[in-house]
Every structure is written in structure tokens, then in C-alpha cells.
Protein backbone atom coordinates (compact mmCIF):
# COMPACT_ATOMS: atom_id res chain seq x y z
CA UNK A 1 105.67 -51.62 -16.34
CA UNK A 2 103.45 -50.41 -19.14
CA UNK A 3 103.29 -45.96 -19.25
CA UNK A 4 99.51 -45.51 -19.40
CA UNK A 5 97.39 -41.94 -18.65
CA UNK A 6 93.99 -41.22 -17.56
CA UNK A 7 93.51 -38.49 -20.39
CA UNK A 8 90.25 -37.49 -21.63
CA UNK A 9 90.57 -39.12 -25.46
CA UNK A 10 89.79 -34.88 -26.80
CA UNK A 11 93.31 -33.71 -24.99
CA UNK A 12 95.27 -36.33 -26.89
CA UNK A 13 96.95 -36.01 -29.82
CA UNK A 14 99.44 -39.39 -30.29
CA UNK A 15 98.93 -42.37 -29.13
CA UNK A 16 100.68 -45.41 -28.73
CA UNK A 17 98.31 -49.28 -28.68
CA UNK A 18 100.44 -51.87 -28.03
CA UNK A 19 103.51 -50.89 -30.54
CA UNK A 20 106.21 -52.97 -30.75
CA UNK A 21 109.47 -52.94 -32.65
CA UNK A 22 112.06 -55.67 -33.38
CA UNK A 23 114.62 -55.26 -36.26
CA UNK A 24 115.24 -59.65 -36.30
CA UNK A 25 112.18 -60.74 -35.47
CA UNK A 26 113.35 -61.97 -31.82
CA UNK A 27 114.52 -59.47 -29.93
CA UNK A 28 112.09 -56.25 -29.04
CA UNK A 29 113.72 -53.05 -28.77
CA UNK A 30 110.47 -51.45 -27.87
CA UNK A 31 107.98 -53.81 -25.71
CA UNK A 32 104.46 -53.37 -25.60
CA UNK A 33 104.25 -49.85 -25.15
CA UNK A 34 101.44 -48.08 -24.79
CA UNK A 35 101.30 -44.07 -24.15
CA UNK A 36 99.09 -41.41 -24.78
CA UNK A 37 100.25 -37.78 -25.60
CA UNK A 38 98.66 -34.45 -24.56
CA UNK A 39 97.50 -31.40 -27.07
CA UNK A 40 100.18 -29.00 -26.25
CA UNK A 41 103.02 -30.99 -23.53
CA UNK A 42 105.95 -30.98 -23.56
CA UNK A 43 106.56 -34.69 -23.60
CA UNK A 44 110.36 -36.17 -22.90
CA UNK A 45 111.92 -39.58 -23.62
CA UNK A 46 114.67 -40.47 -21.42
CA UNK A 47 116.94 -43.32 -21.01
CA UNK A 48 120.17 -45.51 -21.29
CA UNK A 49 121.18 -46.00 -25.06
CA UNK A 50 119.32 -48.80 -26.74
CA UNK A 51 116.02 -48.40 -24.33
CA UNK A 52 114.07 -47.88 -27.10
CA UNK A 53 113.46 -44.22 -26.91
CA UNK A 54 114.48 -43.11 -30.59
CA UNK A 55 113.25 -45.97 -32.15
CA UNK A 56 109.84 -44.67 -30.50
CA UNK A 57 110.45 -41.42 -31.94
CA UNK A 58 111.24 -42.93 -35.61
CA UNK A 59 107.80 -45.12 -35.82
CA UNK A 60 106.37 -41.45 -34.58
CA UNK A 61 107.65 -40.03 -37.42
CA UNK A 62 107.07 -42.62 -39.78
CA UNK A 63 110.94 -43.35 -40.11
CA UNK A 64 110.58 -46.80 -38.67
CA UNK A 65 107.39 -48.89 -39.22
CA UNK A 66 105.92 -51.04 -35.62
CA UNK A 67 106.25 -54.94 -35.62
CA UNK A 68 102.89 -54.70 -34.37
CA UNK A 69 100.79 -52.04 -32.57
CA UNK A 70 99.32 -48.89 -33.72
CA UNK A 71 100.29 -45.70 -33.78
CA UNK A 72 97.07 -42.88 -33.83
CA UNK A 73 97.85 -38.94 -34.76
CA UNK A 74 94.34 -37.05 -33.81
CA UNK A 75 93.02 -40.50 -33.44
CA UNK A 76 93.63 -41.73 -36.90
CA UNK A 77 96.18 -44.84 -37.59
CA UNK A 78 99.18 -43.33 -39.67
CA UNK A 79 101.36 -46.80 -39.71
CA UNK A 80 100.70 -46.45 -43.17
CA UNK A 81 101.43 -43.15 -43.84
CA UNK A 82 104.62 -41.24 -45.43
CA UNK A 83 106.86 -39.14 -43.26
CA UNK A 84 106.14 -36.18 -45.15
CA UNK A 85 102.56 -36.44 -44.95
CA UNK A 86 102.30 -36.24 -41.19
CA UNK A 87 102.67 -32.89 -40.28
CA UNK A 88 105.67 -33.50 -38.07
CA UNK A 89 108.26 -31.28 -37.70
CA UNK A 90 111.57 -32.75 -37.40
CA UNK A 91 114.94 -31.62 -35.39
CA UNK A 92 118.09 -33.69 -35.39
CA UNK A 93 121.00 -32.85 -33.45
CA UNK A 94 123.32 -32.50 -36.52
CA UNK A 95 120.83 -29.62 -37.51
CA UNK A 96 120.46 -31.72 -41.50
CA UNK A 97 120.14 -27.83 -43.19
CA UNK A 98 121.24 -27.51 -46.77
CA UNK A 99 124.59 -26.37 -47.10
CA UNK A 100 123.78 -24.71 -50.67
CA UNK A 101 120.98 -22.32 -49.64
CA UNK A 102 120.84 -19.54 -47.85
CA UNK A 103 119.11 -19.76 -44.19
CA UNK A 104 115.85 -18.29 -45.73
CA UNK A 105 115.49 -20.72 -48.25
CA UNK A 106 116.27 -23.18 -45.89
CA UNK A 107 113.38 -22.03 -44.13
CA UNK A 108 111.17 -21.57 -47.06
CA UNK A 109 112.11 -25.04 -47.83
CA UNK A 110 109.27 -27.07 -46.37
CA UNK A 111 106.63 -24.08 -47.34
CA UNK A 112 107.64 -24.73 -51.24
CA UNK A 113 107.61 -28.56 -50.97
CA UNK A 114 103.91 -27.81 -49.60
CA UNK A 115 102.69 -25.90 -52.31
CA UNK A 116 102.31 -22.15 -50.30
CA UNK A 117 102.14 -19.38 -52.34
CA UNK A 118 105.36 -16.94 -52.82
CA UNK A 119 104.49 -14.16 -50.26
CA UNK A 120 102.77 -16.30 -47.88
CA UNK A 121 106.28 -17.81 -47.69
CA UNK A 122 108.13 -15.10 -47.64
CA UNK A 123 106.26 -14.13 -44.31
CA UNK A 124 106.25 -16.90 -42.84
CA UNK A 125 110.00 -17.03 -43.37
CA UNK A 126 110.15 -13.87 -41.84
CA UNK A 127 107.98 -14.81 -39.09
CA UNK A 128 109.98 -17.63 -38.10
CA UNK A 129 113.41 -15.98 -38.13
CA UNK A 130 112.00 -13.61 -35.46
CA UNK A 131 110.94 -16.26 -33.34
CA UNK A 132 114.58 -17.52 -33.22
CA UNK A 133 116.22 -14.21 -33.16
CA UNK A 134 117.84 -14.03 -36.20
CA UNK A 135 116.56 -12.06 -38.11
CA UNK A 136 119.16 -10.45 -39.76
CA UNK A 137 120.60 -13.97 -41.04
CA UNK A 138 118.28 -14.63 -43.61
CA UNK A 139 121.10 -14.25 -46.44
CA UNK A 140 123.72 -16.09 -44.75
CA UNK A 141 124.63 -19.19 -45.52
CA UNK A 142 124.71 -22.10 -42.89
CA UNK A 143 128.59 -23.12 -42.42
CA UNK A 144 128.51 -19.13 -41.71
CA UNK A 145 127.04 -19.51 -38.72
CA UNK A 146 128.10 -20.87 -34.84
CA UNK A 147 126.21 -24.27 -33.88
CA UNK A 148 123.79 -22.30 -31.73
CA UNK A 149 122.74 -20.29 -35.02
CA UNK A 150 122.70 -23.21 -36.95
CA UNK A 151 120.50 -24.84 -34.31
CA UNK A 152 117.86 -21.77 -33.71
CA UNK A 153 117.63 -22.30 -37.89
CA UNK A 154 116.86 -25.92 -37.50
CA UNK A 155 114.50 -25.69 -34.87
CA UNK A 156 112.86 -22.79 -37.21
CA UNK A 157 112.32 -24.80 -40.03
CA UNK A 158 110.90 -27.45 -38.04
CA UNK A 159 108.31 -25.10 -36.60
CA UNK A 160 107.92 -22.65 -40.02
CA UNK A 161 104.77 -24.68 -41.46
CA UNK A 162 102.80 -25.05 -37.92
CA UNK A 163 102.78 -28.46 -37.35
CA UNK A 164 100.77 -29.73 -35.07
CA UNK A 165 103.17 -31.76 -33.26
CA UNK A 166 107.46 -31.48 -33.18
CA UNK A 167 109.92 -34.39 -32.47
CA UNK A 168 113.61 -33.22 -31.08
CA UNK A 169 115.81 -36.46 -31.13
CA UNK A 170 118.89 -35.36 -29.11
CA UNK A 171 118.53 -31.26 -30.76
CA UNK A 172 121.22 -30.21 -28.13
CA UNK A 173 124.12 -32.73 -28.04
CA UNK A 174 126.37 -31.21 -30.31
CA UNK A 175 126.61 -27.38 -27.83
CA UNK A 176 128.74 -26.70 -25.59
CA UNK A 177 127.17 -27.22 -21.78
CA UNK A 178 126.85 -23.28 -21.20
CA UNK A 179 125.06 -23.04 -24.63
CA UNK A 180 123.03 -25.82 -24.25
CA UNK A 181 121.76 -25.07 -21.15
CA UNK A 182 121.00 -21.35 -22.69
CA UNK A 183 118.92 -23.17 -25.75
CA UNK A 184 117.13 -25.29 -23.22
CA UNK A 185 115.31 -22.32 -22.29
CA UNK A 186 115.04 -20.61 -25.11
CA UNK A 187 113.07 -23.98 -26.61
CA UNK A 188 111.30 -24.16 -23.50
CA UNK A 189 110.09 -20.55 -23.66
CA UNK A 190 109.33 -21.32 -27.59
CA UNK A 191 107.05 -23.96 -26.84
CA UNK A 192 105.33 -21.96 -23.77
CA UNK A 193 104.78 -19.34 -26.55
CA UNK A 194 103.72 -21.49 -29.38
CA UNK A 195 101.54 -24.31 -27.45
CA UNK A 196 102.57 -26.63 -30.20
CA UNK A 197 103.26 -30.29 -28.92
CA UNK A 198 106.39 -31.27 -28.19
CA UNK A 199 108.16 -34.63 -28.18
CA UNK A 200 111.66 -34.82 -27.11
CA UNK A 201 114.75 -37.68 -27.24
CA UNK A 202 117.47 -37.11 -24.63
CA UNK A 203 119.74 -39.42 -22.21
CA UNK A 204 120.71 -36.04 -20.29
CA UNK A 205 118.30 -36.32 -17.42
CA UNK A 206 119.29 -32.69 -16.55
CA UNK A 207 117.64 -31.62 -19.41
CA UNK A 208 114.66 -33.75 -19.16
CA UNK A 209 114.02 -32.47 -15.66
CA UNK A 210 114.38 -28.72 -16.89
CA UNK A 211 112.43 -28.57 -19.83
CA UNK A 212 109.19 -31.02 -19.79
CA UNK A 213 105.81 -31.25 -18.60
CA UNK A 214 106.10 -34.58 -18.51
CA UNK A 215 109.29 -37.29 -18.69
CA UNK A 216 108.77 -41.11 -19.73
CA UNK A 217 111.52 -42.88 -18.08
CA UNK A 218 112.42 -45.90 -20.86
CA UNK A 219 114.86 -48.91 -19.78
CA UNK A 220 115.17 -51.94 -21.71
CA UNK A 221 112.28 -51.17 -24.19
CA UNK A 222 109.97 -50.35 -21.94
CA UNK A 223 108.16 -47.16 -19.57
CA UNK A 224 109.30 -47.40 -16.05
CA UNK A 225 107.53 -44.11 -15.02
CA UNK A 226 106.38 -41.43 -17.08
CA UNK A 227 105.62 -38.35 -14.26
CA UNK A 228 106.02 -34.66 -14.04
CA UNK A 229 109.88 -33.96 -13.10
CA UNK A 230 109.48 -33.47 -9.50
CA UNK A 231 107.45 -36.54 -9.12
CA UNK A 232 109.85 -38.31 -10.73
CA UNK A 233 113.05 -37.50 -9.01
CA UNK A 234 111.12 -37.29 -5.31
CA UNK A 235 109.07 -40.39 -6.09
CA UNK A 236 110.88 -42.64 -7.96
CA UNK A 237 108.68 -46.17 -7.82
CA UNK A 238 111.84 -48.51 -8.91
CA UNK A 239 115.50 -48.58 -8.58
CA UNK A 240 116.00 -47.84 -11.79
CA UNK A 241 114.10 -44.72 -12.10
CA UNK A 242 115.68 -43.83 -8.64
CA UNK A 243 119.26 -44.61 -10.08
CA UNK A 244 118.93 -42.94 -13.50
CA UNK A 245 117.25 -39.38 -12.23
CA UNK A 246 119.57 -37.71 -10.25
CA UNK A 247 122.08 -38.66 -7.74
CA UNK A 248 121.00 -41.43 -5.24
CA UNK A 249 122.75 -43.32 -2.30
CA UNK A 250 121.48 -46.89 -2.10
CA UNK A 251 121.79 -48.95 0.42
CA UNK A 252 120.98 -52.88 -0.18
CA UNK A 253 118.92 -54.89 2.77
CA UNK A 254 116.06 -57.30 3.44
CA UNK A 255 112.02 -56.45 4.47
CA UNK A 256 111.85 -57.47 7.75
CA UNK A 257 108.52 -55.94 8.43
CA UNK A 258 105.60 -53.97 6.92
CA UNK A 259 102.66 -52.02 8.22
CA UNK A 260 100.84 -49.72 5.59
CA UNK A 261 102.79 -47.37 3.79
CA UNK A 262 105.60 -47.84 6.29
CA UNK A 263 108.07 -50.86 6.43
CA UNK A 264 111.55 -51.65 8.60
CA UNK A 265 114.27 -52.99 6.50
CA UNK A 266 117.15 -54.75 7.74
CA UNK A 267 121.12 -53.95 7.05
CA UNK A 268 123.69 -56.33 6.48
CA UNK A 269 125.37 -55.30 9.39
CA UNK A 270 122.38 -55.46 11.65
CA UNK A 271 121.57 -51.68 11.59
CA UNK A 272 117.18 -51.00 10.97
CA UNK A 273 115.96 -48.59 8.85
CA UNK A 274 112.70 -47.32 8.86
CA UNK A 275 111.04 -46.01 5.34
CA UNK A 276 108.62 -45.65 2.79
CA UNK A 277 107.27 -49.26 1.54
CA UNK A 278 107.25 -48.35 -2.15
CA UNK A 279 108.37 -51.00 -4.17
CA UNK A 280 108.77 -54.26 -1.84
CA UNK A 281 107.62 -58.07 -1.71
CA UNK A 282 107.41 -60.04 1.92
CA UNK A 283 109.51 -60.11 4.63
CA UNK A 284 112.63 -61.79 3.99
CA UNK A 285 113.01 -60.62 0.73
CA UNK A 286 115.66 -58.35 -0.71
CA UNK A 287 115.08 -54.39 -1.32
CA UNK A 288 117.16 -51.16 -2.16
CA UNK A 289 116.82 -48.37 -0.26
CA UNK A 290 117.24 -44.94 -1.98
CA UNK A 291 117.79 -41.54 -0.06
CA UNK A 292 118.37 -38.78 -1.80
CA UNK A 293 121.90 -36.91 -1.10
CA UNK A 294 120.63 -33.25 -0.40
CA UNK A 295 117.74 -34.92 2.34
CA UNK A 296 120.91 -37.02 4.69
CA UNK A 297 121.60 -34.03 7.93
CA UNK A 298 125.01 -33.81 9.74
CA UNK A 299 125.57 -33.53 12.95
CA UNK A 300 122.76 -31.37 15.26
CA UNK A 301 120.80 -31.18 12.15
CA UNK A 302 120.45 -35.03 12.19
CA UNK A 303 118.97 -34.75 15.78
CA UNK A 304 115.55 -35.05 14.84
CA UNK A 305 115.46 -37.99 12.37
CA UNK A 306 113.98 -40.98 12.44
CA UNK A 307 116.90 -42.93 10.90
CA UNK A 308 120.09 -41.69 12.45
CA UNK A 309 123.87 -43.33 12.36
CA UNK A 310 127.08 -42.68 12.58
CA UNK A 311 129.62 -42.16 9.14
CA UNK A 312 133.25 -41.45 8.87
CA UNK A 313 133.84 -38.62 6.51
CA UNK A 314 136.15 -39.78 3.68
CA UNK A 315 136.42 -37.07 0.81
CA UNK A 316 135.02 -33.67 0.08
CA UNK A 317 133.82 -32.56 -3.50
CA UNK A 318 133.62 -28.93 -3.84
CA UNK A 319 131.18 -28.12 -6.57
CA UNK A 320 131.07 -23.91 -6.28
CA UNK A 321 127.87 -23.52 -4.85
CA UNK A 322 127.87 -26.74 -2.91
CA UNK A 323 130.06 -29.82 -1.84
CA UNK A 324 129.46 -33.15 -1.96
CA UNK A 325 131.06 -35.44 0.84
CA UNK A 326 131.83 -38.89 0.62
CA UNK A 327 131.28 -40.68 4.06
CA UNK A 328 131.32 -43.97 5.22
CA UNK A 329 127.91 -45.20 6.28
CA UNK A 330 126.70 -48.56 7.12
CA UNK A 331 129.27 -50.86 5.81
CA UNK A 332 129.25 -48.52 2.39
CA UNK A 333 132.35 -46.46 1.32
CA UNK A 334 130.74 -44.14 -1.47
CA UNK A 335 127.72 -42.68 0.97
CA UNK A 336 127.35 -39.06 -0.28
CA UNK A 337 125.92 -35.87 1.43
CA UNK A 338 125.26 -33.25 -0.60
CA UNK A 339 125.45 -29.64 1.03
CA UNK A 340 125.23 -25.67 0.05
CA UNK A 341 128.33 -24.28 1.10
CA UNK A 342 126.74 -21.75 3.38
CA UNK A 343 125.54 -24.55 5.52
CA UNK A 344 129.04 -26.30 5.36
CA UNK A 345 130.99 -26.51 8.69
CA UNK A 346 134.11 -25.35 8.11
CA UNK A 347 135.54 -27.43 10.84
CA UNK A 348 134.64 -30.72 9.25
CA UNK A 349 137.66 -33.21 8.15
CA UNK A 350 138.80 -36.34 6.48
CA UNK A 351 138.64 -38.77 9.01
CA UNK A 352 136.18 -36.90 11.22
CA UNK A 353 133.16 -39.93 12.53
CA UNK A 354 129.92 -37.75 12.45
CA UNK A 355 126.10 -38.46 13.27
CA UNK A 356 123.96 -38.11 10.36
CA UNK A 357 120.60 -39.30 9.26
CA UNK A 358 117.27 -38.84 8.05
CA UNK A 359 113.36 -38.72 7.88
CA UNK A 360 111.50 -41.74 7.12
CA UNK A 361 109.70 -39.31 4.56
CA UNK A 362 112.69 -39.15 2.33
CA UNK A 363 114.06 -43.22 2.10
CA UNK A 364 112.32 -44.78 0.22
CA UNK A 365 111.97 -49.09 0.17
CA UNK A 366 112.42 -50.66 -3.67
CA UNK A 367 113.07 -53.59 -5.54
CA UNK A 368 116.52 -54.96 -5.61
CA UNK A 369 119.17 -54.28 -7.97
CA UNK A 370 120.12 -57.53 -9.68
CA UNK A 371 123.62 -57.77 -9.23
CA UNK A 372 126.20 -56.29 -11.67
């Protein structure tokens, strides 16, 4: 599946006509893909290693040239132009500053190489360590700063000319998790503050959901779904996109039936689920269901639900805040229910054979897995 928008041609500032990128001629590590960016978004790549996300990024910034396909910045082709004459900024997760000057003339860097005048540099310097908090580390050099420092001074050189459009390949992998998750938002608040467009490179789908306007799911070279986070994780509209954002129970079966948006799919075992006809061919053929951990009820709280079974609790996960329980559900021994800890009954057990189930809202009918 092809990522395409219904954007007014005005709003868009990159886009993508039918680029494609193979490094021996036979193999394409990016497919056909065709994508339009928006003025101002906060745009995320996600995906498996070797999807093809970076090597999207790298023909964006003119690191990598298409096999075929154009590339458009504010609707004019630059396949043929230099890196440095895109007005890109650039962050790489092993930051790339100059070890031999100081932060400010790291900063002041990409203002010289442009030709600015002394004290418009000097401001803009200034300007930009403010905007990362650090302003007091002009002077310094970099190896005398912590990653997150040396990270804030990447991301300000990237931003210290104005470009009209930033790429992020992977900015955050090198942190710890407590201060990545603290520069997440502290680049999402920058680009809330700035409006300047963003395109970012992760496999962490955490930080894809947190931080973008919009994520393009890539998988094998190609857009599954590019959607606002929510959509994405609650409407998934493959197995792979289902799989890859967030945690998913699957359970395999066949279509036996189909009426409208609603189908009945039938369980090895014999069991009938009812649920959302998504993704799914004719009856008789082969589909994954996906429900979502934190939407499967225990006990009275299953009462209701349209799809409701019996599992045999197996393992608990405690988590802090929540627990994750590992149940035996319909022939499958890694069936997981994800609840708060306030909601937990404390009486629960290993071994304990408990009603469960859920809405027909929230299981949702999808092509099958091939088979590992």
C-alpha cells in the first residue's frame, strides 16, 4: 500500500512522486513511494530495520540520490541539488559536533559557511543557545558536556539558520530511557514553538506515538499506514501495522461470514468471534484477529461483551502502575490482559479459569500473517 494525502498542494512542503531506491539495481529498498509533507508537521518514519525509512530520509537530504522518482522541496525537483544547498537542517544520533570548537562556534558554524555577517551570528548564536537552555555553555567545549547537552547543541545547530524543514534520523538512541523520554518533549515543545517542519527516523514506536502529528508506518520498503497516532494504534488496517504499534493479542481463524462493516470469524477450535471486517477476503479464507490488551474485561466486567470466553490465568507481569497477565485463551498460551493495578483483583491466581471478553468495537478482522 502506497502512503498518499489529500493535501491542498499550498500546505505542502516535500513531496515524494514515485521515488525509488535500489543500491544493485534489483532489489528496492524503497518501493514506489509516494508521500506528501505538510508546512509545519511533525512527520515520523517508523519501522523494522531495513524498511526503507532512512534511506527515505538520505534522498531527502540529498545524501542518497532516487533510482527513479522525484523528490519536490516547495514544489521544485532538488534530485539534483547539493546537500548543503537545501536548507535542511540535519540531526544524527551521534550528535557529528566538532570536537575542536567551542559549542558557540559550533553553532556559528553553519551561519559562517553561509556567508552571515559577524553580529548577526553572534545573535543568532545566542538566540539558539536559549532555545536549548544552555546558555551559559557557549565556551565549553563538547566532550565537556553529558549526551543530553551534547544533544540540545546538535539539535541547535540544526535549527540556528531557520531552515525551513529539519530531518532527525534516530536523534535520541544514544540517552538513557529517562532522558530520552525528557528530550522527547523538550523537541516536541521546540517544534510547537518554532512551527518549523519536522521529519523524524525512529524504530521506537513509543516515541513515534508521543511526539508526531503524523506517523508513516514503513515495512519492507513501503507505507503501510501513515495516520495520526491514535488512529494508528486504534485502527490499525493490516497485521503488520497492528503488530508493530503497540502490544496486540492475535488470534489466527477463517471468514466464515460478512455483512457490512461486521463479519464472524471462525477459531480453530470451533469458538466464533464476532468483529470489525477491516482487512478480509471471502469466506473461507484466512484472517488475524487483533484485540488490543487494555480493551479484553475479566470476570463481571466481561458480562456485557459481545465476544466472551473462558481463559486460564497463567502468569502475572507487574509493571508499577499496571500488570499484565498472561492467560490461556482459545487454544493460545501467550493471551495477555493488560490492567491498572487499582482495578486488579487481588484474589486472582495462577491457575484460576476466568470469563473474559470483549466488544465487537475493539477486534478487529485482518489479513493473515504468513507464517514464520
Amino acid at each position: 500500500m502506497v502512503g498518499t494525502t489529500t493535501t491542498g498542494a499550498s500546505d505542502v512542503l516535500v513531496s515524494f512522486r514515485g521515488v525509488q531506491k535500489s543500491y544493485d539495481g534489483e532489489t528496492l529498498i524503497v518501493k514506489d513511494l509516494n508521500l506528501d509533507i505538510r508546512k509545519g508537521e511533525f512527520l515520523t518514519l517508523l519501522g523494522p530495520s531495513g524498511s526503507g525509512k532512512t534511506t527515505s530520509l538520505m534522498m531527502l537530504a540529498g545524501f542518497e540520490t532516487p533510482t527513479s522518482g522525484e523528490i519536490l522541496l516547495a514544489g521544485r525537483s532538488i534530485n539534483n541539488v547539493p546537500p548543503h544547498k537545501r536548507d535542511i537542517g540535519m540531526v544524527f544520533q551521534n550528535y557529528a559536533l566538532f570536537p575542536h570548537m567551542t559549542v558557540a562556534e559550533n553553532l556559528a558554524f553553519p551561519l559562517t559557511v553561509r556567508g552571515l555577517a559577524k553580529p548577526d551570528i553572534g545573535e543568532r548564536v545566542k538566540r539558539a543557545l536559549s532555545m536549548v537552555q544552555l546558555d551559559a555553555f557557549g565556551g565549553r567545549y563538547p566532550a565537556q558536556l553529558s549526551g543530553g547537552q551534547q544533544q540540545r547543541v546538535a539539535l541547535a545547530r540544526a535549527l540556528v539558520f531557520e531552515p525551513q524543514l529539519v530531518l532527525m534520523d534516530e536523534p535520541l538512541g544514544a540517552l538513557d530511557k529517562q532522558l530520552r523520554e525528557h528530550m522527547q518533549m523538550e523537541i516536541k515543545h521546540l517544534h510547537e514553538r518554532l512551527g518549523v517542519t519536522v521529519v523524524y527516523v525512529t524504530h521506537d514506536q513509543g516515541e513515534a506515538l508521543t511526539m508526531s502529528d503524523r506517523v508513516a508506518v514503513f515495512h519492507q520498503g513501503e507505507i503501510q499506514q501513515i495516520d495520526a497516532p491514535r488512529n494508528l494504534y486504534e485502527h490499525p488496517k493490516n497485521s503488520f501495522v497492528a503488530n508493530f504499534i503497540g502490544e496486540n493479542n492475535r488470534l489466527s481463524g477463517q471468514l466464515l461470514s460478512r455483512e457490512g462493516e461486521r463479519c464472524v470469524i471462525g477459531l480453530p477450535r470451533g469458538e466464533k468471534v464476532e468483529a470489525l471486517a477491516v482487512n478480509v477476503g471471502q469466506p473461507g479464507d484466512p484472517v488475524t484477529l487483533s484485540i488490543r490488551p487494555e480493551r479484553v474485561r475479566l470476570n463481571g466486567g466481561s458480562d456485557a461483551c459481545t465476544n466472551r470466553f473462558s481463559g486460564r490465568v497463567a502468569e502475572f507481569i507487574y509493571l508499577g502502575d499496571h500488570v499484565r497477565i498472561r492467560l490461556e485463551v482459545c487454544g493460545q498460551s501467550d493471551f495477555f490482559v493488560k490492567q491498572p493495578i487499582a482495578e486488579l483483583d487481588p484474589a486472582l491466581a495462577v491457575g484460576d479459569v476466568v470469563p473474559l471478553g470483549w466488544q465487537l468495537e475493539h477486534v478487529r478482522a485482518l489479513d493473515a500473517l504468513p507464517a514464520n
